[in-house]
PDB file of N, CA and C in Angstrom:
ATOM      1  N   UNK A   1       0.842  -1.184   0.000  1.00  0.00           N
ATOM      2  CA  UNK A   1       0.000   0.000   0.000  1.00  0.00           C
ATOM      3  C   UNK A   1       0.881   1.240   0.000  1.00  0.00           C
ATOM      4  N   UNK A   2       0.333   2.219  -0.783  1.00  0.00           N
ATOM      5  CA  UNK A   2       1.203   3.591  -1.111  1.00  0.00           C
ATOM      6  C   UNK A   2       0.934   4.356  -0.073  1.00  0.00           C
ATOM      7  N   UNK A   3       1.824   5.473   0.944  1.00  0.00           N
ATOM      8  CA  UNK A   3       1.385   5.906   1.511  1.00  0.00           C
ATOM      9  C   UNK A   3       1.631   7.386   1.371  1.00  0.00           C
ATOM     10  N   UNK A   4       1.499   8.413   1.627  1.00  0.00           N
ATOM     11  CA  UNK A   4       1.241   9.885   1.505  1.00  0.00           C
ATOM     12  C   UNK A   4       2.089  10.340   2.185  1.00  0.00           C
ATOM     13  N   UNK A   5       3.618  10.405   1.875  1.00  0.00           N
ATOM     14  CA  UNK A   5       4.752  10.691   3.091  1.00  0.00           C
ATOM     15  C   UNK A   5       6.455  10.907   2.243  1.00  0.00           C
ATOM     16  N   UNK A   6       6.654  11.776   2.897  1.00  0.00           N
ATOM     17  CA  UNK A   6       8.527  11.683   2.539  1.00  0.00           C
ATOM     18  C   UNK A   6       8.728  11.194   3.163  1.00  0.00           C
ATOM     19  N   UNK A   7      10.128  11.065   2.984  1.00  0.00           N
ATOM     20  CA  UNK A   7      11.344  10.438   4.209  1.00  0.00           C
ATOM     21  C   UNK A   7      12.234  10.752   3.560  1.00  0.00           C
ATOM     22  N   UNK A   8      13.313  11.407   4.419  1.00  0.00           N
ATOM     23  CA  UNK A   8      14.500  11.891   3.263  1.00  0.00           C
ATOM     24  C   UNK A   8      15.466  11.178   4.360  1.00  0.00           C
ATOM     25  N   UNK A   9      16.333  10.473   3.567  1.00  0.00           N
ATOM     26  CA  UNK A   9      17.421   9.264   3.833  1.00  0.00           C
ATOM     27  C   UNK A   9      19.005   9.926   3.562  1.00  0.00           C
ATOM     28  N   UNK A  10      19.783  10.066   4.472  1.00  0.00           N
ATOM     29  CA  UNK A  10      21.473  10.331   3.665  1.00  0.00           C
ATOM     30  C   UNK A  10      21.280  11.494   2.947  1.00  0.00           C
ATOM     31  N   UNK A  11      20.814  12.539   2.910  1.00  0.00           N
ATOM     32  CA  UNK A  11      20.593  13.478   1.993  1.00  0.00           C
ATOM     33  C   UNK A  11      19.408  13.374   0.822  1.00  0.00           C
ATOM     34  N   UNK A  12      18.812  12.567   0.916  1.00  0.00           N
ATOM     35  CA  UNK A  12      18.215  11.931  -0.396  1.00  0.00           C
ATOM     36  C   UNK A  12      15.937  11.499   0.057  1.00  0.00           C
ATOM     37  N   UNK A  13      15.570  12.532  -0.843  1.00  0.00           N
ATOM     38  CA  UNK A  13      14.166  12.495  -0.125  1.00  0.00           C
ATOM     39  C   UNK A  13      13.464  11.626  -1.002  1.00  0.00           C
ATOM     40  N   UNK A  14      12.943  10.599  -0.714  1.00  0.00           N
ATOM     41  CA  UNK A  14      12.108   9.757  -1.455  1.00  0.00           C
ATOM     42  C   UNK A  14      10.795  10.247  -0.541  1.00  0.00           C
ATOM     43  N   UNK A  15       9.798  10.208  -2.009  1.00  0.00           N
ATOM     44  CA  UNK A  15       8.485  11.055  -1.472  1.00  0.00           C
ATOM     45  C   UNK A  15       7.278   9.666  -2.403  1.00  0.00           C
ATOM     46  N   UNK A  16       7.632   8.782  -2.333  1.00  0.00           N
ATOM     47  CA  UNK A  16       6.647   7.060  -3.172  1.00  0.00           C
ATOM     48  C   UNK A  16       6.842   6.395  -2.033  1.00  0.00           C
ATOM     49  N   UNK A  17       6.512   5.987  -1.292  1.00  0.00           N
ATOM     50  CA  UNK A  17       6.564   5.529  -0.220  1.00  0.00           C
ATOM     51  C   UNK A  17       5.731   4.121  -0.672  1.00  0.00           C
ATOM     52  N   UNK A  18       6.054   2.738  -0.224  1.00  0.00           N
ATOM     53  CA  UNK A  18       4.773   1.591  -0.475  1.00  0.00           C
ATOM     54  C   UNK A  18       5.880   0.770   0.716  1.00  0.00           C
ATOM     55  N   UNK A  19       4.377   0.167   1.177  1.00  0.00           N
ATOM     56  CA  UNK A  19       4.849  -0.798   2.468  1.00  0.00           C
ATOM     57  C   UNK A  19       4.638  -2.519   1.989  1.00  0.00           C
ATOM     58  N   UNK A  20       5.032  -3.723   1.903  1.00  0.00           N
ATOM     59  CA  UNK A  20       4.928  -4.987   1.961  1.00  0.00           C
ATOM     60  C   UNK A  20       4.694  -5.004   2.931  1.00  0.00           C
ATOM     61  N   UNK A  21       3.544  -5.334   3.687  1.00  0.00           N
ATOM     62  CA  UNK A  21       3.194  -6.230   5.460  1.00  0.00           C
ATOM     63  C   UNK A  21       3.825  -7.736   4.787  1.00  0.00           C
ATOM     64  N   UNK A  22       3.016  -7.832   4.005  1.00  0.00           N
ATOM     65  CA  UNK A  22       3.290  -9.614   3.832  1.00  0.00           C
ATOM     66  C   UNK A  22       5.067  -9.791   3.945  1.00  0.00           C
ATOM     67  N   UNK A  23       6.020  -9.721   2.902  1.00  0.00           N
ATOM     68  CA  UNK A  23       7.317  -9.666   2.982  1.00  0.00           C
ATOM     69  C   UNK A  23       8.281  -8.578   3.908  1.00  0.00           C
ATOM     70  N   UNK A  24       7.283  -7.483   4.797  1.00  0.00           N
ATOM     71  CA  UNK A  24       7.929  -7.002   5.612  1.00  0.00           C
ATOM     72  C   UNK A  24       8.885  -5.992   4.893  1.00  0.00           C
ATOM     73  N   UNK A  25       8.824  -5.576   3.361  1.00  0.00           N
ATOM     74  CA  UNK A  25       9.559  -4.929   2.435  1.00  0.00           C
ATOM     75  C   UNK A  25       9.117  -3.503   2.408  1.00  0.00           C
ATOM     76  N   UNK A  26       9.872  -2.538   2.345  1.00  0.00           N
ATOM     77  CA  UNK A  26       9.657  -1.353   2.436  1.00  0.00           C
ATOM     78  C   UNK A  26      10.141  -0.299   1.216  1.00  0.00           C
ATOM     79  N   UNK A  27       9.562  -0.315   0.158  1.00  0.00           N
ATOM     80  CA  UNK A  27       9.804   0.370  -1.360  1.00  0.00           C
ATOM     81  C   UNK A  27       9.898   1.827  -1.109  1.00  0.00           C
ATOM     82  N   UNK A  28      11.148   2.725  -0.993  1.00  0.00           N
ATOM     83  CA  UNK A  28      11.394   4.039  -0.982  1.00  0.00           C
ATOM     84  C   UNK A  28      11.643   4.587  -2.795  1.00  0.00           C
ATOM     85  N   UNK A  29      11.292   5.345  -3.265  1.00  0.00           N
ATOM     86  CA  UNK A  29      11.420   5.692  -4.452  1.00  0.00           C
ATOM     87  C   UNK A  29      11.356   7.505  -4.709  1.00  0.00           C
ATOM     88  N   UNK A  30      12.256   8.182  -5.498  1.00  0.00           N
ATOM     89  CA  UNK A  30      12.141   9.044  -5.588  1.00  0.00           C
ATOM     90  C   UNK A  30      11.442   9.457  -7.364  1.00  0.00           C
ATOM     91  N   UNK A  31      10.070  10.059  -7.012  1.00  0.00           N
ATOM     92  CA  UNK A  31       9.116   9.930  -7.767  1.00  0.00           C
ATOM     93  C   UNK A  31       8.549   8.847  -8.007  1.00  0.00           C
ATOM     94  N   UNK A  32       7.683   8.488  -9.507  1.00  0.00           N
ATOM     95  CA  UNK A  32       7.568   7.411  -9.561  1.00  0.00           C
ATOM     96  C   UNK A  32       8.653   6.633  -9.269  1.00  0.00           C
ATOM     97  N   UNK A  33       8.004   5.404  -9.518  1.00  0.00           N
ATOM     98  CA  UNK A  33       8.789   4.347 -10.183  1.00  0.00           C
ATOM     99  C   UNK A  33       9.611   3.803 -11.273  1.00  0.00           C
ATOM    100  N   UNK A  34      10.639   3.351 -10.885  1.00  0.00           N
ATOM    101  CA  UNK A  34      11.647   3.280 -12.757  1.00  0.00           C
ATOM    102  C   UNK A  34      12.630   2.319 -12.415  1.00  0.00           C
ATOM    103  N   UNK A  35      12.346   2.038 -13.553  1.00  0.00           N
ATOM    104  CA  UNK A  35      13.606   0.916 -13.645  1.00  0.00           C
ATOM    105  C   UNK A  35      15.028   0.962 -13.313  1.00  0.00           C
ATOM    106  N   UNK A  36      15.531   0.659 -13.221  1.00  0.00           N
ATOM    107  CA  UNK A  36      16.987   1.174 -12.023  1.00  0.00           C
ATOM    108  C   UNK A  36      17.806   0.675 -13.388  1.00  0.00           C
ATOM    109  N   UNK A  37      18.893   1.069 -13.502  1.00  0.00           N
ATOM    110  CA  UNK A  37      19.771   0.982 -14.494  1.00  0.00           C
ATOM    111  C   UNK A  37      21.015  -0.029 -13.614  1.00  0.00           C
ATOM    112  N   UNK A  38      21.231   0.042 -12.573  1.00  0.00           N
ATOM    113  CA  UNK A  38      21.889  -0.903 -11.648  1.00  0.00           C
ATOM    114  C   UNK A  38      21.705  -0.413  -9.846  1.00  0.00           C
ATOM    115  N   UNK A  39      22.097  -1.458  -9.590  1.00  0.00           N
ATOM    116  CA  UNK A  39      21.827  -1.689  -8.280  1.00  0.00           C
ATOM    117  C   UNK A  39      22.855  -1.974  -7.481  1.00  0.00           C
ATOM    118  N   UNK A  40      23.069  -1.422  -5.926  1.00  0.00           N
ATOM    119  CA  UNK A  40      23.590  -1.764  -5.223  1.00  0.00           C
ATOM    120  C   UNK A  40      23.017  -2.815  -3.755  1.00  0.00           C
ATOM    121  N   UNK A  41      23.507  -3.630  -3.168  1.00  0.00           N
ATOM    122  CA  UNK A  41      23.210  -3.853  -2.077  1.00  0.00           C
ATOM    123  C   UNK A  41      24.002  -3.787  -0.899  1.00  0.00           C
ATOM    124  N   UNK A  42      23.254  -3.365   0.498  1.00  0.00           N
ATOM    125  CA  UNK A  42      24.298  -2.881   1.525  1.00  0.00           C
ATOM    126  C   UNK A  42      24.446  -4.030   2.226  1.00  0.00           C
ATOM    127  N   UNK A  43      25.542  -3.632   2.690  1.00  0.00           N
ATOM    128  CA  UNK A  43      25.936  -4.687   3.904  1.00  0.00           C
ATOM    129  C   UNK A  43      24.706  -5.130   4.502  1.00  0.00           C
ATOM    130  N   UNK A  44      23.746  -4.511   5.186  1.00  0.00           N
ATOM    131  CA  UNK A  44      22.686  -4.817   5.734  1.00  0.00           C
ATOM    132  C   UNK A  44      21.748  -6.034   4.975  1.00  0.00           C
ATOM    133  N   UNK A  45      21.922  -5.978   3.293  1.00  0.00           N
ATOM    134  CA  UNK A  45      20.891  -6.760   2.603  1.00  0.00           C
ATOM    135  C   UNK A  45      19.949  -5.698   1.924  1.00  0.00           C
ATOM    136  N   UNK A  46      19.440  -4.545   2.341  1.00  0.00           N
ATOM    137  CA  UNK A  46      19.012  -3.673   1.132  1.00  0.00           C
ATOM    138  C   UNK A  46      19.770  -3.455   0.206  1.00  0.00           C
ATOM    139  N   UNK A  47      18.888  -2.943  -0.633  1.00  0.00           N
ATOM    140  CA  UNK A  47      18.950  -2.583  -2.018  1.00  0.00           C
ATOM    141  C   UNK A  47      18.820  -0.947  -2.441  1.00  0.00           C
ATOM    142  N   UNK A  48      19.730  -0.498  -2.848  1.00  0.00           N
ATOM    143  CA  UNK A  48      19.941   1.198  -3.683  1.00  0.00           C
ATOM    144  C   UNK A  48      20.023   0.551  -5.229  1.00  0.00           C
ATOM    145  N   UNK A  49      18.693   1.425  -6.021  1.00  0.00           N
ATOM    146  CA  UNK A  49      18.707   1.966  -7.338  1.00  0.00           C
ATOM    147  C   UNK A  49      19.288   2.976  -7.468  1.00  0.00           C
ATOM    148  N   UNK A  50      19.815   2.343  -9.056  1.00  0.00           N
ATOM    149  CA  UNK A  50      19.834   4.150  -9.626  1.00  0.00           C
ATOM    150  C   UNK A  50      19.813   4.396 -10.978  1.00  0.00           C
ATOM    151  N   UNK A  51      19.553   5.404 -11.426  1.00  0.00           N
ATOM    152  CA  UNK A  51      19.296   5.837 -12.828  1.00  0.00           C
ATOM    153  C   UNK A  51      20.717   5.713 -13.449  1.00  0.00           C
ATOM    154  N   UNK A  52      20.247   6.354 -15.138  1.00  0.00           N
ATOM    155  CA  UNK A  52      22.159   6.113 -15.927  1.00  0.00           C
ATOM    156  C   UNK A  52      22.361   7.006 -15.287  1.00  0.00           C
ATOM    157  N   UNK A  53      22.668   8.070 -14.692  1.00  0.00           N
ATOM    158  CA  UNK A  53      23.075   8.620 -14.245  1.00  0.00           C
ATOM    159  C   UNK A  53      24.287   8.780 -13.051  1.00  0.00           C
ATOM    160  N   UNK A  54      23.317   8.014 -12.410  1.00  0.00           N
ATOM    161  CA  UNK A  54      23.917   6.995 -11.675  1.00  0.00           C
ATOM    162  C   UNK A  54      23.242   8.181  -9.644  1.00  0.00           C
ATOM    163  N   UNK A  55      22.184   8.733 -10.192  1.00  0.00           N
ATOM    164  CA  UNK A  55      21.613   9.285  -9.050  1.00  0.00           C
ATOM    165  C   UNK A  55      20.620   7.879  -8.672  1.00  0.00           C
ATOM    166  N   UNK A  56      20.846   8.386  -7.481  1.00  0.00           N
ATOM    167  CA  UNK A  56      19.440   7.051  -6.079  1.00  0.00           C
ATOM    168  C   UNK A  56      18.190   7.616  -6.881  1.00  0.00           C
ATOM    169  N   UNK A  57      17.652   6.658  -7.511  1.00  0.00           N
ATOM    170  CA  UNK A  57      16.084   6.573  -7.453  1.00  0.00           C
ATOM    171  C   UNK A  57      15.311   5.748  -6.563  1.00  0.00           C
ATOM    172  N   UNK A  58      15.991   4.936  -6.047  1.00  0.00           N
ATOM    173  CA  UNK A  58      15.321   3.887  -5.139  1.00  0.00           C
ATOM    174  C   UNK A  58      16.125   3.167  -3.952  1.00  0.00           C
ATOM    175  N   UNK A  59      15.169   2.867  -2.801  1.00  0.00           N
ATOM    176  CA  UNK A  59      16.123   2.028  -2.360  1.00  0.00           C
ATOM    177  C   UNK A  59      14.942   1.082  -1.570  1.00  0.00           C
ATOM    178  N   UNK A  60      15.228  -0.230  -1.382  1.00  0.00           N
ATOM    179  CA  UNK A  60      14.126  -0.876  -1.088  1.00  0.00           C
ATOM    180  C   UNK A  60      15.196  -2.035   0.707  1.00  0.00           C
ATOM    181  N   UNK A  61      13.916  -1.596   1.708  1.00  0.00           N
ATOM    182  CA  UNK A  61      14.649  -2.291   3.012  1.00  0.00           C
ATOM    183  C   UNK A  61      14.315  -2.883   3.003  1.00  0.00           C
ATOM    184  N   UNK A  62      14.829  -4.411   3.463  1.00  0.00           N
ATOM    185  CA  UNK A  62      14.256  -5.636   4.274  1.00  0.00           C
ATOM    186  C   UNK A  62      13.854  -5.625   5.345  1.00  0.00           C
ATOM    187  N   UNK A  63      12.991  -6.084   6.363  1.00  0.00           N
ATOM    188  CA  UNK A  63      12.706  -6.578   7.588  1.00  0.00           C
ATOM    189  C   UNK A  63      12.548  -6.150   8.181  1.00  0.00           C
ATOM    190  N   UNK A  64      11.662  -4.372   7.586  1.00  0.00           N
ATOM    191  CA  UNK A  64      11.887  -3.040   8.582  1.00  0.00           C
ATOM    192  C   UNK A  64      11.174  -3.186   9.273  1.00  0.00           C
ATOM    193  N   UNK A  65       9.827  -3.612   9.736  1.00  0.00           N
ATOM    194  CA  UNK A  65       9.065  -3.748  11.214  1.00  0.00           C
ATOM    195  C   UNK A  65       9.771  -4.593  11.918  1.00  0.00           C
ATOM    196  N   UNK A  66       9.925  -5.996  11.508  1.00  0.00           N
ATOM    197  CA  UNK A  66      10.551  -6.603  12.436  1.00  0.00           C
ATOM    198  C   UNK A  66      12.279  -6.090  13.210  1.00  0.00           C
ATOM    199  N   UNK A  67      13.121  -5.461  12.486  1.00  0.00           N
ATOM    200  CA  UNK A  67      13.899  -4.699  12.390  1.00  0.00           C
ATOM    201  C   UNK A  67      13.762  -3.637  13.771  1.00  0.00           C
ATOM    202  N   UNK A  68      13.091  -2.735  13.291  1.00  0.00           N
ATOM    203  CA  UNK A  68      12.203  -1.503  14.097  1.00  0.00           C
ATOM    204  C   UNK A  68      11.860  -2.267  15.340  1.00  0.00           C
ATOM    205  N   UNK A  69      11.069  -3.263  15.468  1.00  0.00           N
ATOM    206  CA  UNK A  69      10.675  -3.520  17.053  1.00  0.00           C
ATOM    207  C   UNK A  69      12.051  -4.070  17.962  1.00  0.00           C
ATOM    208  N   UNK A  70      13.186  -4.522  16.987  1.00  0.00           N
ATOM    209  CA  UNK A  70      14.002  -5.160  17.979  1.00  0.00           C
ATOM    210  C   UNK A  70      15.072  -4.090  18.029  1.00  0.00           C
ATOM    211  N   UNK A  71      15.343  -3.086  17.255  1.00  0.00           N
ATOM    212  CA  UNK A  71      16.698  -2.364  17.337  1.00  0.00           C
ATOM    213  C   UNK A  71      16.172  -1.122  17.713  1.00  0.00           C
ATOM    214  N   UNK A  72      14.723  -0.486  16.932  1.00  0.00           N
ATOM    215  CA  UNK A  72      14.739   1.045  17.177  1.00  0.00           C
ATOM    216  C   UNK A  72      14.727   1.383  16.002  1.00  0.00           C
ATOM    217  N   UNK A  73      15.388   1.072  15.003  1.00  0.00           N
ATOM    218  CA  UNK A  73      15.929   1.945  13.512  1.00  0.00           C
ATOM    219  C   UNK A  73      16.737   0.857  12.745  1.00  0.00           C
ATOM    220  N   UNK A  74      17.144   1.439  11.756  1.00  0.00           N
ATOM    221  CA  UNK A  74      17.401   0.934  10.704  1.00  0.00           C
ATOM    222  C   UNK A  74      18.726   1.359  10.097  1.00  0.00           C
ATOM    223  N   UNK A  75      19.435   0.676  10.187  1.00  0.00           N
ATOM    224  CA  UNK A  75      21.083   1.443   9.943  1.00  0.00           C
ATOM    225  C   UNK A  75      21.512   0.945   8.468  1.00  0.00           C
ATOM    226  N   UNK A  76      21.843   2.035   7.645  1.00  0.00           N
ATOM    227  CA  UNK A  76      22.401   1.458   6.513  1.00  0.00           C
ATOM    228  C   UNK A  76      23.837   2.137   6.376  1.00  0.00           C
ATOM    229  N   UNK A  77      24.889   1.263   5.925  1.00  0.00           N
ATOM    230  CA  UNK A  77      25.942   1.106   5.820  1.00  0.00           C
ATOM    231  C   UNK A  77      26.172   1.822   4.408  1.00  0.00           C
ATOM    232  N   UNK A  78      25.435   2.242   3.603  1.00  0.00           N
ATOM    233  CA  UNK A  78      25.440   2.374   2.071  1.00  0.00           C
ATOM    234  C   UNK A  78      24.078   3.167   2.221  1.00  0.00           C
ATOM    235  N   UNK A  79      24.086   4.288   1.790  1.00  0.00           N
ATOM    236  CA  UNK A  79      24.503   5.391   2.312  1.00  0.00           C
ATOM    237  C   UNK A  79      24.796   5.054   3.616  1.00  0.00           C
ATOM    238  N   UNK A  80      25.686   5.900   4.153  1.00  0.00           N
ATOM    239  CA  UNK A  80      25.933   6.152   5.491  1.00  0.00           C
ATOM    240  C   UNK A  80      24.861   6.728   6.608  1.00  0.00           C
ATOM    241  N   UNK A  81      23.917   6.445   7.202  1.00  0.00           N
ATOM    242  CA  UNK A  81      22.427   6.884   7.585  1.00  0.00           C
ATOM    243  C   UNK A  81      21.907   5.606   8.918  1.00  0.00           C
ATOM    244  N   UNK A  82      21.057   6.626   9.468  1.00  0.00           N
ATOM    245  CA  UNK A  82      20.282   5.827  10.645  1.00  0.00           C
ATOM    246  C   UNK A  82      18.931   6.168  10.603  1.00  0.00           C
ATOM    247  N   UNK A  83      17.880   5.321  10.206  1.00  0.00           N
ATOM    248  CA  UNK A  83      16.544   5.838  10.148  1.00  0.00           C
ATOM    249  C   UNK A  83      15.672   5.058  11.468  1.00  0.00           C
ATOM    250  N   UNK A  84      15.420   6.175  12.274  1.00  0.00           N
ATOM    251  CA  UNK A  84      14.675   6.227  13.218  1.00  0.00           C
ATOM    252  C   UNK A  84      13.016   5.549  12.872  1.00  0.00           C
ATOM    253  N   UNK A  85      13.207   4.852  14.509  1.00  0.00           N
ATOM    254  CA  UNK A  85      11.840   4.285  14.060  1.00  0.00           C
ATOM    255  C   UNK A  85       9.956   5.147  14.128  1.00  0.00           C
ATOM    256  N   UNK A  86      10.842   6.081  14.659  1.00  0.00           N
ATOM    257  CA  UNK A  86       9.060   7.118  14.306  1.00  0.00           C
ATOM    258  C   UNK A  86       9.611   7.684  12.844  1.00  0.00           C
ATOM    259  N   UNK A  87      10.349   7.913  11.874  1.00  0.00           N
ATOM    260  CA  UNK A  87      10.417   8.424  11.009  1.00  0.00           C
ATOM    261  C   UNK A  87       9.966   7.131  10.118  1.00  0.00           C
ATOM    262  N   UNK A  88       9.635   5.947   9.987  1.00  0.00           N
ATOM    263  CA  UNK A  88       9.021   5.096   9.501  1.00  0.00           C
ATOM    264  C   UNK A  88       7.558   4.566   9.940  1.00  0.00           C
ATOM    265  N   UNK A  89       7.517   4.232  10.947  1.00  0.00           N
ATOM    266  CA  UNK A  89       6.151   3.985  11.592  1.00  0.00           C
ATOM    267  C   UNK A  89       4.889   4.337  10.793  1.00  0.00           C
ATOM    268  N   UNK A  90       5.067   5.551  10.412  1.00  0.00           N
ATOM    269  CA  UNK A  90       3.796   6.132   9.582  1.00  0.00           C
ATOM    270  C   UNK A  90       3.813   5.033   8.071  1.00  0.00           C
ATOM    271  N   UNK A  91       4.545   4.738   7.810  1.00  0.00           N
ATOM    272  CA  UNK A  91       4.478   4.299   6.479  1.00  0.00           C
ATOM    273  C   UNK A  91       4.247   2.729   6.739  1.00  0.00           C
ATOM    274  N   UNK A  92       4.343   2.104   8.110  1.00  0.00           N
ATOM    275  CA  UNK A  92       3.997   0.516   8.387  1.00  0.00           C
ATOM    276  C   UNK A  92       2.981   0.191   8.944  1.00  0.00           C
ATOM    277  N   UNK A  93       2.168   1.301   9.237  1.00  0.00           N
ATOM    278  CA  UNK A  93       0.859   1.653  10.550  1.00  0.00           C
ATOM    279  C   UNK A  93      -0.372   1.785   9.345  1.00  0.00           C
ATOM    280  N   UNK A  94      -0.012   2.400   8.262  1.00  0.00           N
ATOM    281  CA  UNK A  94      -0.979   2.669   7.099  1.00  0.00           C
ATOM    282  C   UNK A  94      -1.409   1.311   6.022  1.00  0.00           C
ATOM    283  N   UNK A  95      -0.530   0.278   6.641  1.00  0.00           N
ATOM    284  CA  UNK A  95      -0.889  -0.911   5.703  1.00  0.00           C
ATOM    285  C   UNK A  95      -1.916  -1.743   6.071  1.00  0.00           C
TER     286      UNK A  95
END
């Protein structure tokens, strides 16, 4: 489910927000949606898109509720960033 929200990550505001309850997957996207020209994954196991360009269009988390109830937040190694767990909540509460 899409939800009605930014979140700006590492410098970087993704304003497409969609939550997986079922897989617990959390789709950040800046604007629509697009096909990523390549991909990174972080140490953590997420995933950063990006255009030819080679700017973040996307980045998609794993296991962020379950994640969130046991740590607090969400640390990614790639970008360098800590996302707090009320700065997500809204987007896992709406599914």
């Amino acid at each position: 489910m899409a939800v009605q929200m930014s979140l700006t990550i590492a410098g970087i505001t993704f304003d497409n927000v969609r939550y997986d309850e079922r897989g617990d997957v959390l789709y950040l996207n800046v604007g629509q949606p697009q096909t990523a020209e390549r991909g990174v994954e972080t140490p953590e196991g997420h995933a950063v898109h990006f255009d030819a360009d080679g700017a973040v269009i996307g980045l998609t988390l794993l296991n962020v509720k379950w994640t969130l109830e046991r740590d607090g937040e969400i640390v990614l190694r790639w970008p360098q960033a800590h996302v707090a767990a009320q700065q997500l909540r809204p987007a896992l509460t709406a599914a």
